[in-house]
C-alpha atoms as a PDB file:
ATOM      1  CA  UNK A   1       1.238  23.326  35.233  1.00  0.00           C
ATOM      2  CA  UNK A   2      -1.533  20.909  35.147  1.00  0.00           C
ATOM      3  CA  UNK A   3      -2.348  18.301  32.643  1.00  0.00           C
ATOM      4  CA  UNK A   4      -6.283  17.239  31.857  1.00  0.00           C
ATOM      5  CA  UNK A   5      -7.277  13.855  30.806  1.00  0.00           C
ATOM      6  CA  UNK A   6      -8.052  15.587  27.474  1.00  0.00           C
ATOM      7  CA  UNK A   7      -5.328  16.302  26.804  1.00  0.00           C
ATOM      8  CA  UNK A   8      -3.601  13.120  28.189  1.00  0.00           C
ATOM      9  CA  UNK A   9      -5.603  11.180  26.110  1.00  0.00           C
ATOM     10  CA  UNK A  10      -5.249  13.300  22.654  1.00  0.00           C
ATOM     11  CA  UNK A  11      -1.253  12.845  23.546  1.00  0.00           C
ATOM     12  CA  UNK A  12      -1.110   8.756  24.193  1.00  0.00           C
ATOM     13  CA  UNK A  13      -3.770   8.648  21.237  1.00  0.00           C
ATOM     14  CA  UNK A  14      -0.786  10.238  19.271  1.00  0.00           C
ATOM     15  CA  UNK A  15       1.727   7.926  20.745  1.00  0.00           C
ATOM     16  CA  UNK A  16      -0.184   5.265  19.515  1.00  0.00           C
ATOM     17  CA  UNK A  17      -0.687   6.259  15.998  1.00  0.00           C
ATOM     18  CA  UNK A  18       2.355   7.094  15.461  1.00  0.00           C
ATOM     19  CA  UNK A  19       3.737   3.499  16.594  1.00  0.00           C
ATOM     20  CA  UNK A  20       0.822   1.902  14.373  1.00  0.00           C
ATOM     21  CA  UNK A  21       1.596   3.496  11.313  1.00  0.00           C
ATOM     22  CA  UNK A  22       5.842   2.571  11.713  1.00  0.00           C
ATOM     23  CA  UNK A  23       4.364  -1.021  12.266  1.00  0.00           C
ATOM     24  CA  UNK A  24       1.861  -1.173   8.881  1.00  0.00           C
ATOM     25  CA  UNK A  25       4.668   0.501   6.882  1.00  0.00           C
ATOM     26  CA  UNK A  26       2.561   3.923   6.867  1.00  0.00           C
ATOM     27  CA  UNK A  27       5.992   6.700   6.509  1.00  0.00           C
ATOM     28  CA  UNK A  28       5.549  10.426   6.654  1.00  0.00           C
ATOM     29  CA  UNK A  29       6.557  12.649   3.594  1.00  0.00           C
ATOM     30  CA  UNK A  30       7.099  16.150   3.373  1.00  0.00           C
ATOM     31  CA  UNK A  31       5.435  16.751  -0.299  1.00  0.00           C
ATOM     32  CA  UNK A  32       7.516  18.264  -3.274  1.00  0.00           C
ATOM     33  CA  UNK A  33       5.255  18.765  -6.248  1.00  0.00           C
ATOM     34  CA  UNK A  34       2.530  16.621  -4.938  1.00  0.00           C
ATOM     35  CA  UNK A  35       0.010  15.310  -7.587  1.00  0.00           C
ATOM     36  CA  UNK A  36      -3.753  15.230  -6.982  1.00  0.00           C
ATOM     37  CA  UNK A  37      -5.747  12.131  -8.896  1.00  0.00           C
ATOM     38  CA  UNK A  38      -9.139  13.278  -9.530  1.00  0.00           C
ATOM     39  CA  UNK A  39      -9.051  15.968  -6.838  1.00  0.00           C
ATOM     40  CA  UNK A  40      -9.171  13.179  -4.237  1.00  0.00           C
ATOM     41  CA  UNK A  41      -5.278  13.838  -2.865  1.00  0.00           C
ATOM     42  CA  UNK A  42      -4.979  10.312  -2.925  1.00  0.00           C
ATOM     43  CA  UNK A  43      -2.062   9.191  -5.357  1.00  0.00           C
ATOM     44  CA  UNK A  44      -1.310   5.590  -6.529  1.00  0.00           C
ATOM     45  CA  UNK A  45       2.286   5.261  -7.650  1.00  0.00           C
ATOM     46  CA  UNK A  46       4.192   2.448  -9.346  1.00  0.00           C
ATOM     47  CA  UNK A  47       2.088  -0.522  -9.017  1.00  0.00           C
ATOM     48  CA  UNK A  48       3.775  -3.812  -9.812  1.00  0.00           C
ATOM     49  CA  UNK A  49       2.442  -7.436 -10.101  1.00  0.00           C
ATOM     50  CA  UNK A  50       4.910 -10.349 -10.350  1.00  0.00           C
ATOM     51  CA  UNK A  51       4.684 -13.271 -11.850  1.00  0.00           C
ATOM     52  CA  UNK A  52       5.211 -16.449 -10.017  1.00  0.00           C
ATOM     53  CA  UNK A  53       7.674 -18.958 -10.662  1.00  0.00           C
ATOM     54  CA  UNK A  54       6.006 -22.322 -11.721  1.00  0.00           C
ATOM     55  CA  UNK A  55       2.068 -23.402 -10.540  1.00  0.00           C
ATOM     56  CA  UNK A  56       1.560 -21.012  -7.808  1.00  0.00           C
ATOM     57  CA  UNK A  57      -2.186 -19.886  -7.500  1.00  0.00           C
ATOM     58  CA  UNK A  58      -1.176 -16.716  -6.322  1.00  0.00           C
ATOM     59  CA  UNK A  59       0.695 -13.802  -7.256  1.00  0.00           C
ATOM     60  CA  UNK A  60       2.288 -10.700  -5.405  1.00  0.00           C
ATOM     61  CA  UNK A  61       0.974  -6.970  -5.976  1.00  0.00           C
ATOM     62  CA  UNK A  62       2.676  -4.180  -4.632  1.00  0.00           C
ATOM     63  CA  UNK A  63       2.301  -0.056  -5.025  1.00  0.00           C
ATOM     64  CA  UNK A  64       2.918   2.970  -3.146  1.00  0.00           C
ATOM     65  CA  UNK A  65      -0.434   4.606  -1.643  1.00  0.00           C
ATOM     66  CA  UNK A  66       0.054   8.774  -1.156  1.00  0.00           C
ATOM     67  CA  UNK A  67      -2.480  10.030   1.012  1.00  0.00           C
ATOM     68  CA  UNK A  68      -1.752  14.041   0.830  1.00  0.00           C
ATOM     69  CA  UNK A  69      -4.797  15.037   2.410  1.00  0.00           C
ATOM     70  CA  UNK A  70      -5.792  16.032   5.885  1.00  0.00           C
ATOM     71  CA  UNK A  71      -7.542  13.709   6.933  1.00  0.00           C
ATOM     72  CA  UNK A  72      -6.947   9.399   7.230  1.00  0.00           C
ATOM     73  CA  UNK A  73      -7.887   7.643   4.127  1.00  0.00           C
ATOM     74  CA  UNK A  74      -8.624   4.011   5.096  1.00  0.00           C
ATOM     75  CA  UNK A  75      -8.583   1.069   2.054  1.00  0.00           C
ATOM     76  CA  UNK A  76     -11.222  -1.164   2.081  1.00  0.00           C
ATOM     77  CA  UNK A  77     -10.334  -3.539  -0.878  1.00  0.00           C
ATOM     78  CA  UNK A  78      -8.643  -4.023  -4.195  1.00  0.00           C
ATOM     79  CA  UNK A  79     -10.630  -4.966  -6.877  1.00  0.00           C
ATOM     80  CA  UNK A  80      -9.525  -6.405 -10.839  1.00  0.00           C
ATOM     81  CA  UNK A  81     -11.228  -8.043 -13.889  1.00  0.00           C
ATOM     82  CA  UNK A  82      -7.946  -9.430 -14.388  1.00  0.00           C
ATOM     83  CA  UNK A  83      -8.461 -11.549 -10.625  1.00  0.00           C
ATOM     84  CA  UNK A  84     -11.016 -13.949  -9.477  1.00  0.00           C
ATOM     85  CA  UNK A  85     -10.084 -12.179  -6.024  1.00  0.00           C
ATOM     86  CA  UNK A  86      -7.150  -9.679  -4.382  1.00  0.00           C
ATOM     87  CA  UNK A  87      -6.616  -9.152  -0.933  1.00  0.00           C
ATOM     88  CA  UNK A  88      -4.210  -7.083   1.261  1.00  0.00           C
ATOM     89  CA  UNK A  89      -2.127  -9.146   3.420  1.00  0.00           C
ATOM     90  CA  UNK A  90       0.614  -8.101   6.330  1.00  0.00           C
ATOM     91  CA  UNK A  91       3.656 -10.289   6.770  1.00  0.00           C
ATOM     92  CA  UNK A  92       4.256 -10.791  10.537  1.00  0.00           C
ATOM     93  CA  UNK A  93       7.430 -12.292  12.187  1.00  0.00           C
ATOM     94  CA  UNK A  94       6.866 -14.388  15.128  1.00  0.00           C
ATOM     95  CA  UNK A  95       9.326 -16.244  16.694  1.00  0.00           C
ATOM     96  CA  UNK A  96      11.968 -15.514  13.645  1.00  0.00           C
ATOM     97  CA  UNK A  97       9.601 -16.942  11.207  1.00  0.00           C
ATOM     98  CA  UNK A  98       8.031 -14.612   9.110  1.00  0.00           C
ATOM     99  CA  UNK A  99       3.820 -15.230   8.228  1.00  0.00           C
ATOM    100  CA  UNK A 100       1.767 -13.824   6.391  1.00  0.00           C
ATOM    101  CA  UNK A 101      -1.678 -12.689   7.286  1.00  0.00           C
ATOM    102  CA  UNK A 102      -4.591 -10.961   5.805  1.00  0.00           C
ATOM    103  CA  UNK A 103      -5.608  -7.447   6.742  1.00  0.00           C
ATOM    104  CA  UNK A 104      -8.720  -7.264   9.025  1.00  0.00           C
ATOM    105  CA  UNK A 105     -10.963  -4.642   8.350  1.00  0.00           C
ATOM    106  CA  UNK A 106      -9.480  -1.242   6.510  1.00  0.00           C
ATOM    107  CA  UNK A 107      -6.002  -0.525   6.276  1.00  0.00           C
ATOM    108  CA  UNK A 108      -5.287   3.272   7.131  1.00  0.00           C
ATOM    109  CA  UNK A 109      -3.100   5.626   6.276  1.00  0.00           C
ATOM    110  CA  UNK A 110      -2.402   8.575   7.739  1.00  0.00           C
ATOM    111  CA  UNK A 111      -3.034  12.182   6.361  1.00  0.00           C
ATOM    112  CA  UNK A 112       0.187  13.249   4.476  1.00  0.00           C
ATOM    113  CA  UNK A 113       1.864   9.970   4.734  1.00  0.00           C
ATOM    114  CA  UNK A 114       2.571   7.318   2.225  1.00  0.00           C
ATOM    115  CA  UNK A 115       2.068   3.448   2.221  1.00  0.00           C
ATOM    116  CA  UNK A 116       4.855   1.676   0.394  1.00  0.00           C
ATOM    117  CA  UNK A 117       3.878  -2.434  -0.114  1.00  0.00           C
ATOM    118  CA  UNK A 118       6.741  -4.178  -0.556  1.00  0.00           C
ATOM    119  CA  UNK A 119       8.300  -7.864  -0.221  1.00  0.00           C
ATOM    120  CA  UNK A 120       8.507  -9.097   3.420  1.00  0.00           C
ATOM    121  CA  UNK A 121       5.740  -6.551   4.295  1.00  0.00           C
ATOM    122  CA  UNK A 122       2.414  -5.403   3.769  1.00  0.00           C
ATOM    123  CA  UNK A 123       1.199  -6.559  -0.323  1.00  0.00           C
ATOM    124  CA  UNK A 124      -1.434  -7.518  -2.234  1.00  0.00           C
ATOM    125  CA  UNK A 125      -2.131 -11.217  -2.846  1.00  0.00           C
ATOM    126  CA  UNK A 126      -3.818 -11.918  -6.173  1.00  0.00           C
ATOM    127  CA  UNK A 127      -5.219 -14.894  -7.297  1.00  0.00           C
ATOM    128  CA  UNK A 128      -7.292 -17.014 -10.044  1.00  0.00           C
ATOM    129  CA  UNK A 129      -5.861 -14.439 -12.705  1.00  0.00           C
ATOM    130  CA  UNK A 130      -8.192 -14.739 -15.718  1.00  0.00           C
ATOM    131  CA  UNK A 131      -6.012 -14.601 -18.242  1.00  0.00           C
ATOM    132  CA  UNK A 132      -1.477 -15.813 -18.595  1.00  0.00           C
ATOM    133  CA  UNK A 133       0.207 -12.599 -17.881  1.00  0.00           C
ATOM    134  CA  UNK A 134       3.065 -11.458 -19.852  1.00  0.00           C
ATOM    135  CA  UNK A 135       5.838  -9.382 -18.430  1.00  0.00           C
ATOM    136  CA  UNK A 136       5.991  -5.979 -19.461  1.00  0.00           C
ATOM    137  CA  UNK A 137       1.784  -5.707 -19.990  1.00  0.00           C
ATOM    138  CA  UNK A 138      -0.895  -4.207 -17.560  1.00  0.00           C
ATOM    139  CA  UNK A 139      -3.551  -4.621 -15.506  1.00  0.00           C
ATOM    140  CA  UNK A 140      -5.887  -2.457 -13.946  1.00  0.00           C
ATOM    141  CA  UNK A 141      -6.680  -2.073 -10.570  1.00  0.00           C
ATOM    142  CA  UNK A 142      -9.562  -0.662  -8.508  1.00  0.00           C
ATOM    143  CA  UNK A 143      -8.688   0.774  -4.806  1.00  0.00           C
ATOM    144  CA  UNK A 144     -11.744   1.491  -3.075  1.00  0.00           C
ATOM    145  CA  UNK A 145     -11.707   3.728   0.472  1.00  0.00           C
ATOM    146  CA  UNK A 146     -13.980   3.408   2.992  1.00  0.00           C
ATOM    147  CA  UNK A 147     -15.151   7.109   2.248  1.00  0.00           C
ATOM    148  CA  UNK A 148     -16.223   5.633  -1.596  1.00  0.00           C
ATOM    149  CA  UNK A 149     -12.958   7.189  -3.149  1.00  0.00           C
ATOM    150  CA  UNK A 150     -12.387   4.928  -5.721  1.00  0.00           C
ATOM    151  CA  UNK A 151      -8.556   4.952  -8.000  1.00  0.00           C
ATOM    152  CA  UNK A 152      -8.015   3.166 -10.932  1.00  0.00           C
ATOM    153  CA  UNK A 153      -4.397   1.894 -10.768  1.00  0.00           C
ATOM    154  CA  UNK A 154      -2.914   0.232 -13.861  1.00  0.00           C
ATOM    155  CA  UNK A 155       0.462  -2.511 -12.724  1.00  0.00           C
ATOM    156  CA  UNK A 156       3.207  -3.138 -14.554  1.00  0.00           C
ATOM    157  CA  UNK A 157       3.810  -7.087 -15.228  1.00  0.00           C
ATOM    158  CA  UNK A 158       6.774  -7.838 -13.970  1.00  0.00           C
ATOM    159  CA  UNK A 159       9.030 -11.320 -14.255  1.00  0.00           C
ATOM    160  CA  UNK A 160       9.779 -12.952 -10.158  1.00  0.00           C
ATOM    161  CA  UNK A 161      13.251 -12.100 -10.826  1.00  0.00           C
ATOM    162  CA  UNK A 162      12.683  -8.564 -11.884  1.00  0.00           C
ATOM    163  CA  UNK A 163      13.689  -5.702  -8.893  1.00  0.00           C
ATOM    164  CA  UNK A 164      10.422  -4.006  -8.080  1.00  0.00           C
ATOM    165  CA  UNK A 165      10.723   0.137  -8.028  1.00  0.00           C
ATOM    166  CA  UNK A 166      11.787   1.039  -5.019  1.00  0.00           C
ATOM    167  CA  UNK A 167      10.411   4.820  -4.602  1.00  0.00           C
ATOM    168  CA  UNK A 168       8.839   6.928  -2.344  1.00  0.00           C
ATOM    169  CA  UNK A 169       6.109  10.040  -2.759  1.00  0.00           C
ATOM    170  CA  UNK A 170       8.839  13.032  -2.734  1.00  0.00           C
ATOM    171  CA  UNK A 171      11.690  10.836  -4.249  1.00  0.00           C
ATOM    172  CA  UNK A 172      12.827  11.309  -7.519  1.00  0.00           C
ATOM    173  CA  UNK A 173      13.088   8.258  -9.417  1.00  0.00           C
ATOM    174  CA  UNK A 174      16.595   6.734 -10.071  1.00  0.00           C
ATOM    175  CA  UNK A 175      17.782   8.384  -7.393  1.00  0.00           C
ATOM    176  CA  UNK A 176      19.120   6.488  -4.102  1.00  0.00           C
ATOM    177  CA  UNK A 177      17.266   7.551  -0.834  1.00  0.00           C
ATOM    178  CA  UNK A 178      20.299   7.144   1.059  1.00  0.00           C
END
């Protein structure tokens, strides 16, 4: 049996998505019930924004991104009138110590696959917040795509010590995913 560079290509092209999206945090679902937002099968789910101990400029945003359509949906920014600015950010470990670093260009995400932002990973870093935020109030969020998709998110207010929802797409919430 013979092998052409097509299909060598199309196969290490695989290989290498596959290892990029383990790497961004990018996990594949299998769907039960899945919801469609404004017929764009893109699904923003449990979006959280803590508050900062003390004078920090900056605060953490995190949310789980369901992409359940066929095709890659790539994020292009994160907008707010409740922010002078957002952006995503990637934490990379180098040496043992951990960095963090803004995301260059889009972030994808893989048809039928969920991102989940979390703490020592891939989140959103808001800053110059126009207003004190309470815990327990919202804020709303714009997620543009690079396709002009845009979702309206609204994030929970949460306190720095408060344990952020830890939930995937076809999980059931409350209930332990091991």
């Amino acid at each position: 049996m013979s092998i052409d560079n097509g299909m060598l290509n199309l196969y290490f092209s695989s290989i290498f998505l596959a290892g990029l999206s383990l790497a961004l945090g990018v996990q594949p679902v299998q769907s039960q019930g899945r919801q469609d937002q404004g017929n764009t099968g893109i699904l923003i789910e449990h979006a959280e924004v803590v508050i900062p101990q003390g004078d920090t400029w900056a605060m953490a945003g995190y949310l789980v991104i369901w992409n359940g359509t066929t095709r890659q949906a790539d994020l292009r920014a994160v907008k707010s009138n409740s922010f002078g600015s957002i952006a995503v950010y990637k934490t990379i470990f180098t040496d043992g110590v951990a960095r963090m670093r803004p995301v260059e260009g889009t972030l994808p995400i893989p048809a039928n696959s969920e991102l989940v932002m979390k703490r020592g990973g891939i989140h959103l870093v808001l800053s110059a917040p126009e207003h004190q935020l309470i815990a327990g109030e919202t804020v709303e969020m714009t997620l543009i795509f690079e396709d002009g998709v845009q979702i309206v998110a609204s994030a929970k207010v949460l306190h720095l010590n408060e344990k952020l929802t830890d939930h995937h797409h076809s999980d059931v919430d409350g209930v332990s995913r091991e």
